[in-house]
Protein backbone atom coordinates (compact mmCIF):
# COMPACT_ATOMS: atom_id res chain seq x y z
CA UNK A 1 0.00 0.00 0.00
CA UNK A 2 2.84 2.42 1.31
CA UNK A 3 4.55 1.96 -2.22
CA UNK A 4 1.23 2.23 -3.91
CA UNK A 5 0.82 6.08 -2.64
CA UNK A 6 4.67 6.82 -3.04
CA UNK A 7 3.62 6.23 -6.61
CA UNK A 8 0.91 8.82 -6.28
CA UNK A 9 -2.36 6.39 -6.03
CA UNK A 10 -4.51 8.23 -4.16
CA UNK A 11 -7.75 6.16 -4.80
CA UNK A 12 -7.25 2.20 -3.84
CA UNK A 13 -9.94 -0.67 -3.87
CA UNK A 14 -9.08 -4.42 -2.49
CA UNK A 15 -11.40 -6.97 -1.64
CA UNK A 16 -12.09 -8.66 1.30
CA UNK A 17 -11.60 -12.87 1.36
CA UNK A 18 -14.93 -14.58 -0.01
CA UNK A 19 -16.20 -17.56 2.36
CA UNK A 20 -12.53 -19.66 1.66
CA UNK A 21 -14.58 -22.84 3.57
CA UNK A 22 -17.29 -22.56 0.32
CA UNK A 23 -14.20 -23.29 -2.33
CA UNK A 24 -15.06 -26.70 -3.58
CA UNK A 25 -11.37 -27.15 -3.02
CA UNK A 26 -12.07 -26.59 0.39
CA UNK A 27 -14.64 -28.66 0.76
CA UNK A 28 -13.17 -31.81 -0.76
CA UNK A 29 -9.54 -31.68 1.24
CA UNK A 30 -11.27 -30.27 4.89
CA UNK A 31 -15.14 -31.04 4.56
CA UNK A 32 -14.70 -34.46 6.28
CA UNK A 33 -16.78 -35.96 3.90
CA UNK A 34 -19.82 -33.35 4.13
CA UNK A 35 -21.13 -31.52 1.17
CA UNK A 36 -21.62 -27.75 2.76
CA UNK A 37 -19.41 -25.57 3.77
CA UNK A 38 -16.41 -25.62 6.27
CA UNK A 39 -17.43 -23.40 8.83
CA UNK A 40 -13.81 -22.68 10.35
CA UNK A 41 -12.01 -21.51 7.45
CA UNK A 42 -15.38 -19.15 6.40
CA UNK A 43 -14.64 -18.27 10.04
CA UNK A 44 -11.09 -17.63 9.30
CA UNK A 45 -12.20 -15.44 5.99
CA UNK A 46 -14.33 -13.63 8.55
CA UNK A 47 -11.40 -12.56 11.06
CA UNK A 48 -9.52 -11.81 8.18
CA UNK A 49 -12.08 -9.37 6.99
CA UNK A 50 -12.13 -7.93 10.26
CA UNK A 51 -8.90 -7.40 10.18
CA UNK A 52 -8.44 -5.89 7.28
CA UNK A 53 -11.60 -2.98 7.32
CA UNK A 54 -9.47 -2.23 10.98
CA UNK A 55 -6.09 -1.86 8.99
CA UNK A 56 -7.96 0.35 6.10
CA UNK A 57 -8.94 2.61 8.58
CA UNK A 58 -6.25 3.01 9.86
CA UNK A 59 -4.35 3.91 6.39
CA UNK A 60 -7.36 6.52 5.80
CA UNK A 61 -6.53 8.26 9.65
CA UNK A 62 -3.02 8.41 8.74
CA UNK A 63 -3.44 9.77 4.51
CA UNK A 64 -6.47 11.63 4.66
CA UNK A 65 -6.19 12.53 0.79
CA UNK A 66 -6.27 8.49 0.28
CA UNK A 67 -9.44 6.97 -0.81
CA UNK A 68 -9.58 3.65 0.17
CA UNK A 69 -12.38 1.00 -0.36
CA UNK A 70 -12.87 -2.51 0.68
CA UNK A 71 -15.28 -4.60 -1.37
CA UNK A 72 -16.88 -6.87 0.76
CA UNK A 73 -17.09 -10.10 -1.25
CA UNK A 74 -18.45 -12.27 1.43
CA UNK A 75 -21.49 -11.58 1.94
CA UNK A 76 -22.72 -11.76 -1.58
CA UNK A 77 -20.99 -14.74 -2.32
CA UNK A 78 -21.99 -16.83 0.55
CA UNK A 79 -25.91 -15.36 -0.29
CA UNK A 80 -25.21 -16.86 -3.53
CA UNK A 81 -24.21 -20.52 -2.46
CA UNK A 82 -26.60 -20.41 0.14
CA UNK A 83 -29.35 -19.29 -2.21
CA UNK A 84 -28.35 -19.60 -5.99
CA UNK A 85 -31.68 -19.33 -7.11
CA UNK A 86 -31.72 -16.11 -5.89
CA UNK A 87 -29.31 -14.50 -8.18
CA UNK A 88 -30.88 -16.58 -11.04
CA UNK A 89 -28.81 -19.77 -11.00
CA UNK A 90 -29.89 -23.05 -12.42
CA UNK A 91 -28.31 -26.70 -12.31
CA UNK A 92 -28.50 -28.56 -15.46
CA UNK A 93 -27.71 -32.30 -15.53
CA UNK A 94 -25.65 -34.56 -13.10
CA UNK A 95 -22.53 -32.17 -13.65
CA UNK A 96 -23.70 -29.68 -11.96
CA UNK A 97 -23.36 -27.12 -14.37
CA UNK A 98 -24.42 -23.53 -12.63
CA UNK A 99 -25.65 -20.80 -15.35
CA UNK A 100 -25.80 -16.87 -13.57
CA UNK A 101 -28.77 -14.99 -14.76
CA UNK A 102 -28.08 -11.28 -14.53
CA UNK A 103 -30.72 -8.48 -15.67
């Protein structure tokens, strides 16, 4: 970040960890077996996120002429395997196959 402004950014956006226990990578080397979720490592992303939102503000105290966002990823994507139907998501077939619907 420090190098960042030394280079004159003065307007900065990162992204917050999605839920890391919803990865299907997670899920097949730490899910035990179970299909959902692994609740520690989304618990992980969580402290993480946390984290970071403190650290931003406290870039923003010290460089009041920097604007910088997080984008909270979480949220949306863990509404989104909770409830894919909601975004307008459909499964086709035995594969799985997931098809986003956006208007």
């Amino acid at each position: 970040m420090q190098r960042l402004y030394s280079l004159g950014a003065r307007r900065i956006g990162v992204t917050s960890l999605p839920p890391m226990g919803c990865l299907p990578a997670s899920v097949t080397l730490f899910g035990g077996g179970n299909p959902g979720c692994v609740e520690r490592l989304n618990n992980d992303s969580l402290t993480f996120n946390r984290k970071l939102g403190a650290a931003a503000d406290a870039v923003k105290r010290r460089r009041p002429d920097l604007k910088l966002v997080v984008f909270d990823i979480y949220q949306p994507l863990l509404d989104l395997v909770n409830n894919p139907t909601s975004a307008g998501t459909y499964t086709i077939g035995r594969e799985h196959v997931v098809l986003l619907a956006f208007s």
